[in-house]
N, C-alpha and C. Protein backbone atom coordinates (compact mmCIF):
# COMPACT_ATOMS: atom_id res chain seq x y z
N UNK A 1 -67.45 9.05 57.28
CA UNK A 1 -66.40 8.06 57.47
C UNK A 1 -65.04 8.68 57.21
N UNK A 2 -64.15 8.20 57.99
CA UNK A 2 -62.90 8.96 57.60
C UNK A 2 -62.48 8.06 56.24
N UNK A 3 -61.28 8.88 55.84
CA UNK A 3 -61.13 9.36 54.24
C UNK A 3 -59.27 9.06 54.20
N UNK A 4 -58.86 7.92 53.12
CA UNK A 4 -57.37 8.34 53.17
C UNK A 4 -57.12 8.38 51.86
N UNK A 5 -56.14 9.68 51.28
CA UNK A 5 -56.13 10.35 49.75
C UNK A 5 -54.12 10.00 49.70
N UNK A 6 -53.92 9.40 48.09
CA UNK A 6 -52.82 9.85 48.12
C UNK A 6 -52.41 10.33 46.75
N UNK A 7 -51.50 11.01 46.20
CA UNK A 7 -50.92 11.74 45.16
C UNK A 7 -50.03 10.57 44.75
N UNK A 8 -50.73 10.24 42.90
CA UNK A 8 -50.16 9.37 42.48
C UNK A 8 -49.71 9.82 40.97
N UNK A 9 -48.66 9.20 40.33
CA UNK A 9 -48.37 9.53 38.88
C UNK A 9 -49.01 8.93 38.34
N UNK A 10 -49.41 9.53 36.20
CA UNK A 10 -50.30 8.95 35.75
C UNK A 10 -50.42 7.75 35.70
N UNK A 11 -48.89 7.25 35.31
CA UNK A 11 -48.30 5.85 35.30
C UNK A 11 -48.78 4.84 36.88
N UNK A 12 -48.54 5.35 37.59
CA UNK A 12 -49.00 4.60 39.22
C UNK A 12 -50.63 4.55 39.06
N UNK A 13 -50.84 5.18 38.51
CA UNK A 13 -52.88 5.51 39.03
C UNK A 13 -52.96 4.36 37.38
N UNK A 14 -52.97 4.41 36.46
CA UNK A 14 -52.90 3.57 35.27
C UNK A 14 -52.20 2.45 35.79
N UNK A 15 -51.41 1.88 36.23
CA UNK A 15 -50.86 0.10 36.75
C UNK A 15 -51.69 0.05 37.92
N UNK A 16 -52.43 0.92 38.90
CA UNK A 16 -53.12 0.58 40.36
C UNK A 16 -54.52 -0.10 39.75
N UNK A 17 -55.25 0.78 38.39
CA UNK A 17 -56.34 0.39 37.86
C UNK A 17 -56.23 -0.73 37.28
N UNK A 18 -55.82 -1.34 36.63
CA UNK A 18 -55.13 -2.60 35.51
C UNK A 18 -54.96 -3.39 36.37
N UNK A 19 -54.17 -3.10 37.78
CA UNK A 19 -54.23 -4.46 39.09
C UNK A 19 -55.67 -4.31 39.00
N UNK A 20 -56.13 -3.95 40.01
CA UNK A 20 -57.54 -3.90 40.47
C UNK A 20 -58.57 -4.30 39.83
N UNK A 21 -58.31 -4.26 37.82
CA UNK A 21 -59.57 -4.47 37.43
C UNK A 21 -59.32 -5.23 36.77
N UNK A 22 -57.53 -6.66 36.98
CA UNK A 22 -58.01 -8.22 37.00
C UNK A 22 -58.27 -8.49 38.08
N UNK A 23 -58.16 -7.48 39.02
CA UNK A 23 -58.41 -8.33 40.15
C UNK A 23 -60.03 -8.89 40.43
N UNK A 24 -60.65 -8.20 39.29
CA UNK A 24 -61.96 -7.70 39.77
C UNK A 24 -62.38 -6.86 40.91
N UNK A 25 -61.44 -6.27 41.43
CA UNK A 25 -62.17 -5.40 42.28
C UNK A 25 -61.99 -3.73 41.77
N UNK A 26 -62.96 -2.94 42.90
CA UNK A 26 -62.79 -1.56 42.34
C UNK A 26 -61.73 -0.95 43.29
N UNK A 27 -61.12 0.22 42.81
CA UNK A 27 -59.73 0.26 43.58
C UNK A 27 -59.57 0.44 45.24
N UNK A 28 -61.06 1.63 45.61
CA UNK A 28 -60.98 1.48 47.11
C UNK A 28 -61.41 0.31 47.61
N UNK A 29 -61.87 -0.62 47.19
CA UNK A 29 -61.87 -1.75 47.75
C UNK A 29 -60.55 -2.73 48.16
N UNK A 30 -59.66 -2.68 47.22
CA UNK A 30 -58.59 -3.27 46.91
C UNK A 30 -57.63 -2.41 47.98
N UNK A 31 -57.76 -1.09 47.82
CA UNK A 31 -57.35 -0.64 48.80
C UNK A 31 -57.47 -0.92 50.47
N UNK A 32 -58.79 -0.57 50.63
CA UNK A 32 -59.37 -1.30 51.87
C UNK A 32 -58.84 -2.34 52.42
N UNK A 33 -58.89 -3.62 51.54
CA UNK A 33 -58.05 -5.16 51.91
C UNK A 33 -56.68 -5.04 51.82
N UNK A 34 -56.35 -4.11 51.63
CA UNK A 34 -54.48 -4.04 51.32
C UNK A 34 -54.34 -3.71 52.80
N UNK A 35 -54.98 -2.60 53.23
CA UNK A 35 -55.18 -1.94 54.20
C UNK A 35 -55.15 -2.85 55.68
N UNK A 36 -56.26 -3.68 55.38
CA UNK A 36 -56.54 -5.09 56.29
C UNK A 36 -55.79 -5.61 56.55
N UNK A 37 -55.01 -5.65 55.43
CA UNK A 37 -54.14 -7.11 55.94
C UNK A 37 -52.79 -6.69 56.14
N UNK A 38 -52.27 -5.49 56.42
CA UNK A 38 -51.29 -4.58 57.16
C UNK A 38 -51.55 -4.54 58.30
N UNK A 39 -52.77 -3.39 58.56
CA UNK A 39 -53.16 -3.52 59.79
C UNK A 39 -53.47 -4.60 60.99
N UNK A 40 -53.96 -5.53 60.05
CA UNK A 40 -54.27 -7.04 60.93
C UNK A 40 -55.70 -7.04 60.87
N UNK A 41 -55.57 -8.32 61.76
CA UNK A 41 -57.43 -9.07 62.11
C UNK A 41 -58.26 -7.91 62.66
N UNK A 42 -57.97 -7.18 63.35
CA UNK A 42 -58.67 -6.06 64.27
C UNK A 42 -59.33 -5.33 63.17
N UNK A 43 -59.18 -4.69 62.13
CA UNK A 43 -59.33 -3.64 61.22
C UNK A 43 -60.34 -4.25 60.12
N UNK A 44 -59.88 -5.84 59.73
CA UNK A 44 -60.61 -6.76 58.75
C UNK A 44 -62.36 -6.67 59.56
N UNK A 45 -62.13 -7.43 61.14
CA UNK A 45 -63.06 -7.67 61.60
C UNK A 45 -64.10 -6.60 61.96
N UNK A 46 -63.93 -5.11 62.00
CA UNK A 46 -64.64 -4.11 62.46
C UNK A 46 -64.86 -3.66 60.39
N UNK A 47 -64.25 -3.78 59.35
CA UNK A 47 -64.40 -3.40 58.22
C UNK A 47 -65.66 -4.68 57.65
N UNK A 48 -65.58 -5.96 58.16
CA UNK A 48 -66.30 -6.96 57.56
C UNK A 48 -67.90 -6.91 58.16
N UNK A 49 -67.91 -6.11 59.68
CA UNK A 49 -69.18 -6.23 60.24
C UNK A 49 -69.90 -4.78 59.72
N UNK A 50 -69.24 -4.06 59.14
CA UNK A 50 -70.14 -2.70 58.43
C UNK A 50 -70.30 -2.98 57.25
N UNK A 51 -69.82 -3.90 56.45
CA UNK A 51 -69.67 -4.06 54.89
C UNK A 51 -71.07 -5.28 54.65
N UNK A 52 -70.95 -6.08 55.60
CA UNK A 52 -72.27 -7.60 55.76
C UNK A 52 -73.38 -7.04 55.27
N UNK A 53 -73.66 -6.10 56.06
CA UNK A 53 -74.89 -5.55 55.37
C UNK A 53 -75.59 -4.84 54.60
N UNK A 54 -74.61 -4.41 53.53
CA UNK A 54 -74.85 -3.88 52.35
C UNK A 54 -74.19 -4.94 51.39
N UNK A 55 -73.33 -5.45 51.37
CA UNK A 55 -72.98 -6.49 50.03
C UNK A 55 -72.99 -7.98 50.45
N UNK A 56 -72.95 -8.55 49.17
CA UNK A 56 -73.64 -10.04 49.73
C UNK A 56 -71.47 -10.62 49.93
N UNK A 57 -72.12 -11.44 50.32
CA UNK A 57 -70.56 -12.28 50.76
C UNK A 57 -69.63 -12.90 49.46
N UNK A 58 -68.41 -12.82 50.00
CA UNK A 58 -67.08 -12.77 49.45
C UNK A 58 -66.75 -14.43 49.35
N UNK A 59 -66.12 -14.91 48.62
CA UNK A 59 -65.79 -16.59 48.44
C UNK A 59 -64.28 -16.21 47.63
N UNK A 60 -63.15 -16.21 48.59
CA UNK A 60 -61.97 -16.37 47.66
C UNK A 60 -61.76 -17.87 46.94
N UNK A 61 -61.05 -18.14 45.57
CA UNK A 61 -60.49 -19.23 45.37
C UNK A 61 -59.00 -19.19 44.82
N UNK A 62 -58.68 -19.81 44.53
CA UNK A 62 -56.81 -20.21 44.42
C UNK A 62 -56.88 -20.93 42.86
N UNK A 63 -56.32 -20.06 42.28
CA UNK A 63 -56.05 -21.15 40.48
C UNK A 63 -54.63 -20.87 40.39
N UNK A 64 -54.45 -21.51 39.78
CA UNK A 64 -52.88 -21.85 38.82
C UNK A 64 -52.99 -20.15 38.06
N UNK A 65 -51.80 -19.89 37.58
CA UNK A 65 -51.91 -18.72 36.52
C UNK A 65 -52.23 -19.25 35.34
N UNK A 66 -52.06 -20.68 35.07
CA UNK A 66 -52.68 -21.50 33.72
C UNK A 66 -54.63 -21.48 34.10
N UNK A 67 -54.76 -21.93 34.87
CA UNK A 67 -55.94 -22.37 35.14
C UNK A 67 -56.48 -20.53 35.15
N UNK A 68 -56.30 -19.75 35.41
CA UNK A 68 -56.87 -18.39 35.95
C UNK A 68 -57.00 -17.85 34.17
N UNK A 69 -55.98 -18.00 33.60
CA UNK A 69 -56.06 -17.40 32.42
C UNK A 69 -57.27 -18.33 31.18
N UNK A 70 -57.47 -19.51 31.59
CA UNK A 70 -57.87 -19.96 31.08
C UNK A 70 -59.67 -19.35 31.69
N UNK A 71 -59.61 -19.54 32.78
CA UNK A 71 -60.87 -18.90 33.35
C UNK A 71 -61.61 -17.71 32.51
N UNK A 72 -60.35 -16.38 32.78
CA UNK A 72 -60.23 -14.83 31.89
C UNK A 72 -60.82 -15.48 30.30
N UNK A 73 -60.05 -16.50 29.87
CA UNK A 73 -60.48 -16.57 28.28
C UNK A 73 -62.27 -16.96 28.05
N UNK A 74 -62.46 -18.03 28.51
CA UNK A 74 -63.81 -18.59 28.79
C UNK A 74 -64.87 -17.74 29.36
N UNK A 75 -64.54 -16.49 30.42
CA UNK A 75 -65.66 -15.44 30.78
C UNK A 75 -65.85 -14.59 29.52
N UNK A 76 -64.72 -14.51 28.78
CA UNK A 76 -64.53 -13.49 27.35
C UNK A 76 -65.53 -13.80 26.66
N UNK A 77 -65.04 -15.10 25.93
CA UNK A 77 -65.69 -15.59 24.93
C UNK A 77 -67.06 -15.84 25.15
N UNK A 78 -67.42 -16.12 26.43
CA UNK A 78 -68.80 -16.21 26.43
C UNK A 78 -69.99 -15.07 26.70
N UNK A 79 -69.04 -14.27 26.91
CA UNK A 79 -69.59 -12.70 26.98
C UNK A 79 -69.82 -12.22 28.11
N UNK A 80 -69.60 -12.76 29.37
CA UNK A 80 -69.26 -12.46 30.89
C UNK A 80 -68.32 -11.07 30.85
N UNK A 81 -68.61 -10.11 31.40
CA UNK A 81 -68.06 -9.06 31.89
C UNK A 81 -66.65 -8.74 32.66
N UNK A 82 -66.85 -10.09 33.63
CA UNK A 82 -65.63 -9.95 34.43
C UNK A 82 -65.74 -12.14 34.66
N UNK A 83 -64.26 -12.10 35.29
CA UNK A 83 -63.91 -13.66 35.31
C UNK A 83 -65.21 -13.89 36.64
N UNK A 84 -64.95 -12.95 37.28
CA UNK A 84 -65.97 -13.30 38.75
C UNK A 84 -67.73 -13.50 38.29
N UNK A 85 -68.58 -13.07 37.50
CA UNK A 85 -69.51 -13.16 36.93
C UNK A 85 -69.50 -14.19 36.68
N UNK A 86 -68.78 -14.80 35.69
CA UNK A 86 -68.50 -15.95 35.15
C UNK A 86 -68.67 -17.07 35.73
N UNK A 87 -67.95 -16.83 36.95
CA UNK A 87 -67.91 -18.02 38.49
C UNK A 87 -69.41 -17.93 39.16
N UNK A 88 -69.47 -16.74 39.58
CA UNK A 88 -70.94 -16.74 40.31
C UNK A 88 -71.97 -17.35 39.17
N UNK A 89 -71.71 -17.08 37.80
CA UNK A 89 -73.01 -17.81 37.13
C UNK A 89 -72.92 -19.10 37.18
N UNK A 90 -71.60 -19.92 36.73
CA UNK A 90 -71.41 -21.40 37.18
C UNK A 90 -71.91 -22.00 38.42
N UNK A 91 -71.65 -21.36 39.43
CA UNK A 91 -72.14 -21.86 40.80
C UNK A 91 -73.59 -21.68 41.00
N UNK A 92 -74.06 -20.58 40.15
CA UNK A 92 -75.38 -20.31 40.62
C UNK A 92 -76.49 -21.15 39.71
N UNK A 93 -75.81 -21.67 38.39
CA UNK A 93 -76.40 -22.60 37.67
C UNK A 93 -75.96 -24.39 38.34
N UNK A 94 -75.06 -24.58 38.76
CA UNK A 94 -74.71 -25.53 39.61
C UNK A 94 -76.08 -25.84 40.46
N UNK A 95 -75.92 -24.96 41.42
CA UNK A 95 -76.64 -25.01 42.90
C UNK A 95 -78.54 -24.75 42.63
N UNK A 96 -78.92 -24.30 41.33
CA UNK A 96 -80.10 -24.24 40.73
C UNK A 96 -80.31 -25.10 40.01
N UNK A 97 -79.30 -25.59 39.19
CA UNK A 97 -79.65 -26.93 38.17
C UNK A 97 -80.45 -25.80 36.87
N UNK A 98 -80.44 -24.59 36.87
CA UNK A 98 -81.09 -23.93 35.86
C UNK A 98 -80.42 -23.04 34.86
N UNK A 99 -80.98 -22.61 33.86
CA UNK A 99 -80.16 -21.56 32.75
C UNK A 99 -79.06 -20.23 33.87
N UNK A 100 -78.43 -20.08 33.72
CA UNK A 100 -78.11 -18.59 34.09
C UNK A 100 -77.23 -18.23 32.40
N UNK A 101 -78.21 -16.66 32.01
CA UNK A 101 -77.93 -16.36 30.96
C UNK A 101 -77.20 -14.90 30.87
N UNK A 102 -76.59 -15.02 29.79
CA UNK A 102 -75.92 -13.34 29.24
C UNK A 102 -76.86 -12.82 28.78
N UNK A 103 -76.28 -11.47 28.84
CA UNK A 103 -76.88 -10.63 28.42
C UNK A 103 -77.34 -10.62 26.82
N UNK A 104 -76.44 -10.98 26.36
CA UNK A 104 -76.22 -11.64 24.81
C UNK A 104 -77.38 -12.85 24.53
N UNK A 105 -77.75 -13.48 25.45
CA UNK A 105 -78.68 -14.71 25.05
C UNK A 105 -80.07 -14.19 26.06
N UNK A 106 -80.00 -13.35 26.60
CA UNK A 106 -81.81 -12.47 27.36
C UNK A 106 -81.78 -11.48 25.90
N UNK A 107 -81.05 -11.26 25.30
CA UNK A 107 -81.02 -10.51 23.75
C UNK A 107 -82.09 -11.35 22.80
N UNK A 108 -81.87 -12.26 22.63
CA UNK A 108 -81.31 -13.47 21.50
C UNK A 108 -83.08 -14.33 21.97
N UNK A 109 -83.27 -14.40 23.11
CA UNK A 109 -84.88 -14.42 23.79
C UNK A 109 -85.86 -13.90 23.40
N UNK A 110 -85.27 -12.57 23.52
CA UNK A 110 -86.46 -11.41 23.80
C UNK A 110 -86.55 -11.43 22.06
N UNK A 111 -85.77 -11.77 21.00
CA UNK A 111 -86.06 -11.55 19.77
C UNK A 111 -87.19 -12.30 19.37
N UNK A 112 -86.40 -13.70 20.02
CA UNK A 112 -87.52 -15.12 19.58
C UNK A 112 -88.84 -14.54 20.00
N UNK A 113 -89.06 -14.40 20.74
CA UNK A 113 -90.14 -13.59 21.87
C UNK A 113 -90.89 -12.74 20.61
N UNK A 114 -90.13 -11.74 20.42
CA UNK A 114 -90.70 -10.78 18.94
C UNK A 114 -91.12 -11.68 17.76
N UNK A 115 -90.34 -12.74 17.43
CA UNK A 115 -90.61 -13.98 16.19
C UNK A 115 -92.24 -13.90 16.66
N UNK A 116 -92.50 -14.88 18.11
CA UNK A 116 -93.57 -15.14 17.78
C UNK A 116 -94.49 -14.60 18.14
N UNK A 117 -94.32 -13.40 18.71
CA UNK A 117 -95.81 -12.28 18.62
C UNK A 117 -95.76 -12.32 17.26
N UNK A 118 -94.62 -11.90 15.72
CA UNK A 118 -95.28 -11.76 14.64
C UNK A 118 -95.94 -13.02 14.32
N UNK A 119 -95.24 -14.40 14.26
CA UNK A 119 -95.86 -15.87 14.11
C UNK A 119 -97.66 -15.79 14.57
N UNK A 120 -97.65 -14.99 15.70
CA UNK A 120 -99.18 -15.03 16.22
C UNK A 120 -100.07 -14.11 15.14
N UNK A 121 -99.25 -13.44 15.12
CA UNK A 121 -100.30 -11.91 13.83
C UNK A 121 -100.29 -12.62 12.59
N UNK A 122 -99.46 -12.98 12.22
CA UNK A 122 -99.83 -13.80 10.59
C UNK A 122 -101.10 -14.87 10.99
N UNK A 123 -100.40 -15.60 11.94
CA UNK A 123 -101.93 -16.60 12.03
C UNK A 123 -103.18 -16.06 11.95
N UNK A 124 -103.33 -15.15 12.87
CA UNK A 124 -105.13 -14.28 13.00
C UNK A 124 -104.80 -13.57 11.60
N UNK A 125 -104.15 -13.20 10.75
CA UNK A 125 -104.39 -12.77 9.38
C UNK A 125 -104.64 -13.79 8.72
N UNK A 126 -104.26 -14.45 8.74
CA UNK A 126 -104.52 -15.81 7.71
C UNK A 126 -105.71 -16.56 8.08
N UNK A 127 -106.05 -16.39 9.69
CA UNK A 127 -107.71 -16.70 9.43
C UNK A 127 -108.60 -15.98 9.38
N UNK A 128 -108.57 -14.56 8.99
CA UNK A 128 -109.44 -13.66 9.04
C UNK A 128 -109.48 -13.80 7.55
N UNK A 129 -108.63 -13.98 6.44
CA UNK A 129 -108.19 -14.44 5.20
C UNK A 129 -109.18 -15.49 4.44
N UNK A 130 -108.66 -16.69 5.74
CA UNK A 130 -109.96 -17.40 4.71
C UNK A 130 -111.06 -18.08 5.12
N UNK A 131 -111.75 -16.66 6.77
CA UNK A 131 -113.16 -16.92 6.87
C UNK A 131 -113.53 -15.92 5.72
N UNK A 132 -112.73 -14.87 4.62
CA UNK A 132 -113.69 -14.18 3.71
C UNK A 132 -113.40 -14.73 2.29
N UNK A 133 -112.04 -14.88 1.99
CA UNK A 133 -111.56 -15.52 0.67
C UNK A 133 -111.72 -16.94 0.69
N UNK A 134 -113.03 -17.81 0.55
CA UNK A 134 -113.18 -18.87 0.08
C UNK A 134 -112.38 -19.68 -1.14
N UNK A 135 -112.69 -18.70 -1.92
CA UNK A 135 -112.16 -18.91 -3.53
C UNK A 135 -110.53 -18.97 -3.75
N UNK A 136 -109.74 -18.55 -3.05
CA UNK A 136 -108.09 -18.70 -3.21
C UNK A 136 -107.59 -19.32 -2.01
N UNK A 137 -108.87 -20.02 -0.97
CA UNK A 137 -108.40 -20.65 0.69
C UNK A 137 -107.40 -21.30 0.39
N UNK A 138 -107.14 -22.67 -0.76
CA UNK A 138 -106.59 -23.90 -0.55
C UNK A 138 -105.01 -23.24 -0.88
N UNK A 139 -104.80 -22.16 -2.15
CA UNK A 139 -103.29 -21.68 -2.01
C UNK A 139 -102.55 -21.06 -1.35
N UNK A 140 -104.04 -19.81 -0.95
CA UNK A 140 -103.18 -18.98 0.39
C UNK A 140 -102.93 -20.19 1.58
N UNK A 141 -103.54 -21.23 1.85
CA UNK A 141 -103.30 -21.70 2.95
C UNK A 141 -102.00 -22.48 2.99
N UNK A 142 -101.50 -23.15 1.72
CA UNK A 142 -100.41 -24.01 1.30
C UNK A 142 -99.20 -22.84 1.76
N UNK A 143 -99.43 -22.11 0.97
CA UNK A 143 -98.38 -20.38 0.93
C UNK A 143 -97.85 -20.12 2.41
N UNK A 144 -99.08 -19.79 2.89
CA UNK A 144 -99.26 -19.46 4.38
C UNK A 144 -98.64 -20.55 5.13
N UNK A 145 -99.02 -21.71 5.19
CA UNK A 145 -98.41 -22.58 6.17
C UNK A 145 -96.92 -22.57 5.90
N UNK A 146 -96.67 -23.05 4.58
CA UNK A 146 -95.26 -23.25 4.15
C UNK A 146 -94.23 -22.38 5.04
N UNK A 147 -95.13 -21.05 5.00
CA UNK A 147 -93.74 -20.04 5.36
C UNK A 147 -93.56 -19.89 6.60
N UNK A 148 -95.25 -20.02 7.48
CA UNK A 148 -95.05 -20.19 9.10
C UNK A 148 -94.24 -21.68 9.39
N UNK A 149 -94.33 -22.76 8.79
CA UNK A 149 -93.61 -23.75 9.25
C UNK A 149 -92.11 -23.18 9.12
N UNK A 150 -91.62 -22.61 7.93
CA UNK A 150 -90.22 -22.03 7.95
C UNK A 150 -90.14 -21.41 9.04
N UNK A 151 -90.64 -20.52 9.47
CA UNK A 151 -90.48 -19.42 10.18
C UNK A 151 -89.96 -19.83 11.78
N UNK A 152 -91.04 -20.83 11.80
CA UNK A 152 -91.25 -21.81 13.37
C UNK A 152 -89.71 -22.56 13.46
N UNK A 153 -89.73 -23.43 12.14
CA UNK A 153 -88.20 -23.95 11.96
C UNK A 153 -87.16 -22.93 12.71
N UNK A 154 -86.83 -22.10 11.96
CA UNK A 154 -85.71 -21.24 12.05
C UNK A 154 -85.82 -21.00 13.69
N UNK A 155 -87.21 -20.58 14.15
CA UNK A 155 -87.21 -20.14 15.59
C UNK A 155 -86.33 -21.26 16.30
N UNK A 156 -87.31 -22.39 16.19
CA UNK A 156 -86.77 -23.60 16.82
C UNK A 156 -85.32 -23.73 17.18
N UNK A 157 -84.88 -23.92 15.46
CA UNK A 157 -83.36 -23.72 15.51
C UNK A 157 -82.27 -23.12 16.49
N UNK A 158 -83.03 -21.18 16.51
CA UNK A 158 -82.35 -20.34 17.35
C UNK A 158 -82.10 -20.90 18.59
N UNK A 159 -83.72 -21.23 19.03
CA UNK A 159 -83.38 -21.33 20.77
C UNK A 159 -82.90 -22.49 21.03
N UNK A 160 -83.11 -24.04 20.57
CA UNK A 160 -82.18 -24.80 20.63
C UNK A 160 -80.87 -24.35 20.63
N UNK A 161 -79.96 -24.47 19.77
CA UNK A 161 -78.79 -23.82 19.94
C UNK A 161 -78.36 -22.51 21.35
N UNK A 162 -79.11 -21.49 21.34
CA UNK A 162 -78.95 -21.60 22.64
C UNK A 162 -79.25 -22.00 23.82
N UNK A 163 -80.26 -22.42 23.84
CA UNK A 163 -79.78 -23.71 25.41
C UNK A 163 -78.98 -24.92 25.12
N UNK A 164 -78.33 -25.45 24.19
CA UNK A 164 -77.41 -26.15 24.07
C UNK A 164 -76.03 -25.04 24.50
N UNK A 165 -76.03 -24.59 23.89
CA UNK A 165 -74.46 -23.85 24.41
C UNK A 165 -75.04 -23.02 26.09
N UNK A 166 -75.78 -22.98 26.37
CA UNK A 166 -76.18 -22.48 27.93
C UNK A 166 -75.81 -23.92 28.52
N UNK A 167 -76.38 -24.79 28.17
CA UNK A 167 -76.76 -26.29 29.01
C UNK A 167 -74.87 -26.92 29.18
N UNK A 168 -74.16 -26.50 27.85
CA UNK A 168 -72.73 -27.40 27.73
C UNK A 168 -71.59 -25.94 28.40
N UNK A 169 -71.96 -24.87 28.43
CA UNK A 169 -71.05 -23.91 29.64
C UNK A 169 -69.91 -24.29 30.09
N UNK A 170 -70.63 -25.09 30.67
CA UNK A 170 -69.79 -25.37 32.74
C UNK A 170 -68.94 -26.86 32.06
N UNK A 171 -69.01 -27.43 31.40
CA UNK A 171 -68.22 -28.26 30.31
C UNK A 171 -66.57 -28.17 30.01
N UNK A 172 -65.60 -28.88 30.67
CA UNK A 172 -64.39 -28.60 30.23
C UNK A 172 -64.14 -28.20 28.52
N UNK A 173 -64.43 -29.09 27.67
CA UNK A 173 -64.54 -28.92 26.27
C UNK A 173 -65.06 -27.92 25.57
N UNK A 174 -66.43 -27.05 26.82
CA UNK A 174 -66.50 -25.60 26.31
C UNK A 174 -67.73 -25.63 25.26
C-alpha cells in the first residue's frame, strides 16, 4: 500500500498523540480521516470499502464538552480503558439486556469462582471427617458449618454488590 511519512518535532508528535488518544483513535487512523475529508467523498468511499472487512463498523456521536467530559470521567472510574469501550459496553448491555463486565469485575468472578472450589474442598473434608470421627461429629460439625456459612455469606456479599453496581452502570446517578 502506498505510504505517506512526515518529519515532526517532539512537541508536534507529543500534541498529535494526546489529540488522537482522546480522540480514541490511533494516529494513522486519525490521519487517514483527516486525509478523507480534504480529499473528499471519492477517497472516504474507496478507504471505507477496504477497511469493512477487517474492522467492525464505526457509529459517530455528538456530546456537549460538558456531557463528553462527563462521559471521560464515568469510563475512568469504572475502569473502562477508553470513553469508546465504555459506550460500546452500554449499548451492548442495552441491546442484550445482559452483564457486560470489566476487566476488574471477570477479576473479582474468577476469585469467587476460587471461594468456591475451596467452599467445595472443606465440604468433602468435613465429610470424610465425620464418616470416621464419630466421637467429636456434633462440634466439628457446629465449627465447620459456622465458618462455611461465613464464608458463603461473605461470597454472597461480593457478587451481589457486583451485579448491583454492573446492573445500576448505565444509571444517570452512577
Amino acid at each position: 500500500m502506498p505510504r505517506v511519512e512526515a518529519r515532526l518535532t517532539e512537541i508536534e508528535k507529543n500534541a498529535w498523540a494526546q489529540f488522537c488518544n482522546a480522540n480514541g483513535l490511533r494516529e494513522s487512523d486519525m490521519l487517514r480521516r483527516m486525509i478523507q475529508r480534504v480529499a473528499g467523498r471519492a477517497a472516504t468511499v474507496m478507504a471505507d470499502d477496504q477497511e469493512d472487512e477487517a474492522r467492525s463498523r464505526k457509529l459517530t456521536i455528538r456530546l456537549s464538552p460538558t456531557q463528553e467530559r462527563w462521559l471521560a470521567q464515568r469510563a475512568q472510574e469504572e475502569g473502562y480503558p477508553s470513553r469508546t469501550s465504555w459506550v460500546t459496553a452500554m449499548v451492548l448491555a442495552e441491546l442484550h439486556q445482559e452483564p457486560v463486565l470489566t476487566d476488574d469485575e471477570v477479576a473479582v468472578l474468577r476469585e469467587s469462582n476460587r471461594e468456591l472450589r475451596a467452599i467445595g474442598k472443606n465440604l468433602n473434608q468435613i465429610t470424610k471427617v465425620l464418616n470416621v470421627e464419630f466421637r467429636e461429629s456434633d462440634k466439628l460439625k457446629r465449627e465447620a458449618i459456622e465458618a462455611l456459612a461465613e464464608r458463603i455469606e461473605q461470597h454472597k456479599d461480593k457478587v451481589a454488590s457486583l451485579l448491583s453496581k454492573n446492573m445500576n452502570r448505565w444509571r444517570d446517578d452512577g
